[in-house]
C-alpha atoms as a PDB file:
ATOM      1  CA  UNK A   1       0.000   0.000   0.000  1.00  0.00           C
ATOM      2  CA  UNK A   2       1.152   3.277  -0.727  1.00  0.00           C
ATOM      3  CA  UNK A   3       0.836   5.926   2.368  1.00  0.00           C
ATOM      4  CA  UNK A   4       0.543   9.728   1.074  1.00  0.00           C
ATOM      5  CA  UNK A   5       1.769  11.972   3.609  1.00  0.00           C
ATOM      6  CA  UNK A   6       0.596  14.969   1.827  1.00  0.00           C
ATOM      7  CA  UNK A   7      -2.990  17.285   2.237  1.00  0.00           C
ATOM      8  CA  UNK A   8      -2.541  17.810  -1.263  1.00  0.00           C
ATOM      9  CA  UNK A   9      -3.281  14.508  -3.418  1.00  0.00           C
ATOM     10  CA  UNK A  10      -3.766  14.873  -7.482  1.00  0.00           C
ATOM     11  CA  UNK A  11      -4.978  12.872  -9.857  1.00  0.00           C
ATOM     12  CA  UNK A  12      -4.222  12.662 -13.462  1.00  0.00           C
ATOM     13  CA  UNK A  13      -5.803  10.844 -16.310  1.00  0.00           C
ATOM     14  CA  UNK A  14      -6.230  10.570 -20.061  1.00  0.00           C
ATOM     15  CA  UNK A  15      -7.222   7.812 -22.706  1.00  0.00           C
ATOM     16  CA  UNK A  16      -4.455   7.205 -25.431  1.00  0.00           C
ATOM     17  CA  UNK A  17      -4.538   5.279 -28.838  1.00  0.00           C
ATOM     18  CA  UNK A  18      -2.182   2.960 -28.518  1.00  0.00           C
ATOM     19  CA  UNK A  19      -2.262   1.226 -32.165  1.00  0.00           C
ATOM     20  CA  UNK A  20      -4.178   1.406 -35.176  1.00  0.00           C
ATOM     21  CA  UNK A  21      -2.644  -1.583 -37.171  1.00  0.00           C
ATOM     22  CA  UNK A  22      -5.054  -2.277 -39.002  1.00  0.00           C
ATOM     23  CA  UNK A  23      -5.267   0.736 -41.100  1.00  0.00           C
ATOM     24  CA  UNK A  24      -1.526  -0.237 -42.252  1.00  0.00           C
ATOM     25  CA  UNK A  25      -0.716  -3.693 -42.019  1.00  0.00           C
ATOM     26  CA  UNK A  26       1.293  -3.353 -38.614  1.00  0.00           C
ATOM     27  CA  UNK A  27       2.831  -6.153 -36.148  1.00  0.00           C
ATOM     28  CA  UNK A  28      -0.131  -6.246 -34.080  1.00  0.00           C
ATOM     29  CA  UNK A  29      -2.574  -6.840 -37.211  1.00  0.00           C
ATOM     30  CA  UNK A  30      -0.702  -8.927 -39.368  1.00  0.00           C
ATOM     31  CA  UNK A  31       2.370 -10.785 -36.609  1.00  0.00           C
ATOM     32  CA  UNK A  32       2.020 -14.154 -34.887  1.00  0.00           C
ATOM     33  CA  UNK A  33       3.766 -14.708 -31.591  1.00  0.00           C
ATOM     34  CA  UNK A  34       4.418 -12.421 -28.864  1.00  0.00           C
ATOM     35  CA  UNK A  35       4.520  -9.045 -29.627  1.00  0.00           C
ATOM     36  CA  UNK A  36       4.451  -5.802 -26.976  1.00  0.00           C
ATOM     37  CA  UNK A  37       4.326  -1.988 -28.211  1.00  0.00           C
ATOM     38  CA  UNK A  38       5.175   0.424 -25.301  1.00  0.00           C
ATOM     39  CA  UNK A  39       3.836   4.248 -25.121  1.00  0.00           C
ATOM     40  CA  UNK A  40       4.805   6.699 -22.995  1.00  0.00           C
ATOM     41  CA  UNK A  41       2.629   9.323 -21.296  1.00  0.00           C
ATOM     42  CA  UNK A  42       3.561  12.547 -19.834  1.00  0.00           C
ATOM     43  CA  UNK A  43       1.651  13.407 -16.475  1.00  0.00           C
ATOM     44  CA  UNK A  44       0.140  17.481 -16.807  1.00  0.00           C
ATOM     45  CA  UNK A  45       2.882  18.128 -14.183  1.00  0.00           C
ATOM     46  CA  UNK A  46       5.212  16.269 -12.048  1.00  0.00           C
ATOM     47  CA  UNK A  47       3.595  14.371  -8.971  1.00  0.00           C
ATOM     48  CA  UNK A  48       5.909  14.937  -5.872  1.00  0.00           C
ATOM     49  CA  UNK A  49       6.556  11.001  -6.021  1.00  0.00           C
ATOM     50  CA  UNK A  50       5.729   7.940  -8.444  1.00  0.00           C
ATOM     51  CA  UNK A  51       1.797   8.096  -7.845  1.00  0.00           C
ATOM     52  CA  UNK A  52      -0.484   4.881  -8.310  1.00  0.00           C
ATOM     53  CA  UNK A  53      -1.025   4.333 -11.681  1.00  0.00           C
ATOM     54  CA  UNK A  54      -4.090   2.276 -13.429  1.00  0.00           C
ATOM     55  CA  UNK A  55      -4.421   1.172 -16.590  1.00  0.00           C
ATOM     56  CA  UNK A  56      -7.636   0.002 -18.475  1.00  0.00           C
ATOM     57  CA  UNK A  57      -8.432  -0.955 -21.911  1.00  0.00           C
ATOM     58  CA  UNK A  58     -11.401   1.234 -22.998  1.00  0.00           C
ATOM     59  CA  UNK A  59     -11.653  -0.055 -26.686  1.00  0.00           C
ATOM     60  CA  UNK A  60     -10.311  -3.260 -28.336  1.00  0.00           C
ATOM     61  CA  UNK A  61     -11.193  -4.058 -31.985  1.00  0.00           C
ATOM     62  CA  UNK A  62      -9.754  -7.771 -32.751  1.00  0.00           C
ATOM     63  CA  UNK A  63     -10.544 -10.167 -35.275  1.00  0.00           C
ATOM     64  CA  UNK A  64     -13.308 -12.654 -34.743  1.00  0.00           C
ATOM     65  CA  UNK A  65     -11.588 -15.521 -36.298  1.00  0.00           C
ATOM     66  CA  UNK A  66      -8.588 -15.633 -34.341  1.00  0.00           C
ATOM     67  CA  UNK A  67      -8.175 -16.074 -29.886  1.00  0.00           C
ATOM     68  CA  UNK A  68      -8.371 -12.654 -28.504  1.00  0.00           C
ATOM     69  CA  UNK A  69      -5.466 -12.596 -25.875  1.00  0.00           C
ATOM     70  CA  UNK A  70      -4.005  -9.534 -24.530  1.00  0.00           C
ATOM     71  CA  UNK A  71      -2.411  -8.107 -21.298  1.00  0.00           C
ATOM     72  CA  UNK A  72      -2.041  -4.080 -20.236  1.00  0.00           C
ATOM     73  CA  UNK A  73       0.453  -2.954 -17.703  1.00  0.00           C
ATOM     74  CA  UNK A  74       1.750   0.153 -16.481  1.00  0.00           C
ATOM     75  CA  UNK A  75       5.452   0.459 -16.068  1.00  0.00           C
ATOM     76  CA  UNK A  76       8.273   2.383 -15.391  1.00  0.00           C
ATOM     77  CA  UNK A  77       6.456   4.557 -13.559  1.00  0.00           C
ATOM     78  CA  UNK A  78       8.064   8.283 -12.323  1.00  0.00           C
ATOM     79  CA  UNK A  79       6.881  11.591 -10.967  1.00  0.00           C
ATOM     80  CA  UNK A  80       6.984  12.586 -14.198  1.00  0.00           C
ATOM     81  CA  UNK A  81       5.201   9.684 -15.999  1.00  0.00           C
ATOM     82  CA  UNK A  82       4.546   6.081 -17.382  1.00  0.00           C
ATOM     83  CA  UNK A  83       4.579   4.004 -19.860  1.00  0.00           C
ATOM     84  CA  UNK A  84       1.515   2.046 -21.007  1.00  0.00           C
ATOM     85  CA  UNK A  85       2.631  -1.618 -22.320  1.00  0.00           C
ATOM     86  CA  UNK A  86       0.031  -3.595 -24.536  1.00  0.00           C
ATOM     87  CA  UNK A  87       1.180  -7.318 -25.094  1.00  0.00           C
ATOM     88  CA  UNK A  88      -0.621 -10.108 -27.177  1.00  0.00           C
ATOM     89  CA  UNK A  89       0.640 -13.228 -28.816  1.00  0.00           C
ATOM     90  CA  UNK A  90      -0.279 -16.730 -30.479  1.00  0.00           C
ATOM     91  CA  UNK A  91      -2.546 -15.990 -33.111  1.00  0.00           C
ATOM     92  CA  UNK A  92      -4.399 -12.997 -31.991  1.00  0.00           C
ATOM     93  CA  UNK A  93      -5.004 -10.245 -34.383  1.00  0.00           C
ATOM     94  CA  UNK A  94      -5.657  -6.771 -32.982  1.00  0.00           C
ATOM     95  CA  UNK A  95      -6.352  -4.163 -35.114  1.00  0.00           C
ATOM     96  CA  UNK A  96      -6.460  -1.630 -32.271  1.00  0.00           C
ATOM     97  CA  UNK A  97      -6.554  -0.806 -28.918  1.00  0.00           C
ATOM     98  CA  UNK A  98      -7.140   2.409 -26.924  1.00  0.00           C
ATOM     99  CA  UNK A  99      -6.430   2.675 -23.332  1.00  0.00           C
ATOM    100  CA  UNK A 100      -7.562   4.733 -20.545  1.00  0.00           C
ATOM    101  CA  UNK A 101      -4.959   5.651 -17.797  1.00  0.00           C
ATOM    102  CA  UNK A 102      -5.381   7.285 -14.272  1.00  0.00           C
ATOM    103  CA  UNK A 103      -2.977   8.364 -11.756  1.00  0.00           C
ATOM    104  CA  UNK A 104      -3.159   8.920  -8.070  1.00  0.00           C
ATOM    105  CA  UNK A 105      -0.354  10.290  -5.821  1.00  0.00           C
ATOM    106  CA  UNK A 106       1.398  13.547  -3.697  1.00  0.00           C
ATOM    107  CA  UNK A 107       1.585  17.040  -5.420  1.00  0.00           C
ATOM    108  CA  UNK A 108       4.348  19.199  -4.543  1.00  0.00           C
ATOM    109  CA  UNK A 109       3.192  22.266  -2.179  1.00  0.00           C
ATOM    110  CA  UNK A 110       4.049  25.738  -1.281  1.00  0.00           C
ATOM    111  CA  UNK A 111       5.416  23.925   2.044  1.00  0.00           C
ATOM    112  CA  UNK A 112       7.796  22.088   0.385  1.00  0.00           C
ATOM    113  CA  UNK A 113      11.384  23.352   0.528  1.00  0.00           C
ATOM    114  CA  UNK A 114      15.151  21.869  -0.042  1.00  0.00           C
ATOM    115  CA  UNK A 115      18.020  22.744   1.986  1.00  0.00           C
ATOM    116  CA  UNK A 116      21.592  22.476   0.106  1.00  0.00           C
END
C-alpha cells in the first residue's frame, strides 16, 4: 500500500490510442507470436513522487476468427510519468486498442522546501 503523507493529493488521467494496425498492415494486425508496443505518457505536471497508476483498456477491436489474448500494464512509472505496455501473442489479431490511464499520488506544495 502506498501511504501519502501529503494534504494535497492529485490525480491525473487521459485515454491514449495505442495502435491502429489495421489501417496499415502493422505487427499487431498482421504478426504471430508475442509481440508488446510500449507508449509513454507525460503526467500534466510532475507528482511529488511515483503516484499509483491504473491502466484500463477502454476499446479493443480484434478479429473474430482468431483467440483474442491480450495483457495491459503500467510500467516504469516516475513523478513525471509512465509508460503504457500492450502485449498479445499466439494468433491474436488486434487491429487496435485504446487505453484509458489514471494516476493517483502527492503534489508538490508551497510547504515544500530543499536545503543544500
Amino acid at each position: 500500500m502506498q501511504r501519502l503523507h501529503s494534504h494535497t493529493i492529485g490525480i491525473d488521467r487521459g485515454s491514449l490510442v495505442l495502435f491502429s494496425d489495421f489501417q496499415d498492415g502493422g505487427v499487431m494486425w498482421t504478426g504471430e507470436g508475442p509481440r508488446a508496443l510500449r507508449r509513454a505518457v507525460t503526467f500534466a505536471e510532475p507528482f511529488a513522487a511515483p503516484p499509483v497508476v491504473q491502466v484500463s483498456l477502454s476499446m479493443w477491436d480484434i478479429d473474430q476468427k482468431h483467440n483474442g489474448r491480450m495483457d495491459i500494464s503500467a510500467e516504469a512509472v516516475t513523478s513525471e510519468g509512465v509508460v503504457i505496455v500492450f502485449k498479445t501473442w499466439g494468433d491474436s489479431r488486434v487491429a487496435r486498442v485504446r487505453a484509458d490511464w489514471l494516476a493517483i499520488g502527492a503534489l508538490h506544495t508551497e510547504d515544500d522546501w530543499d536545503v543544500d
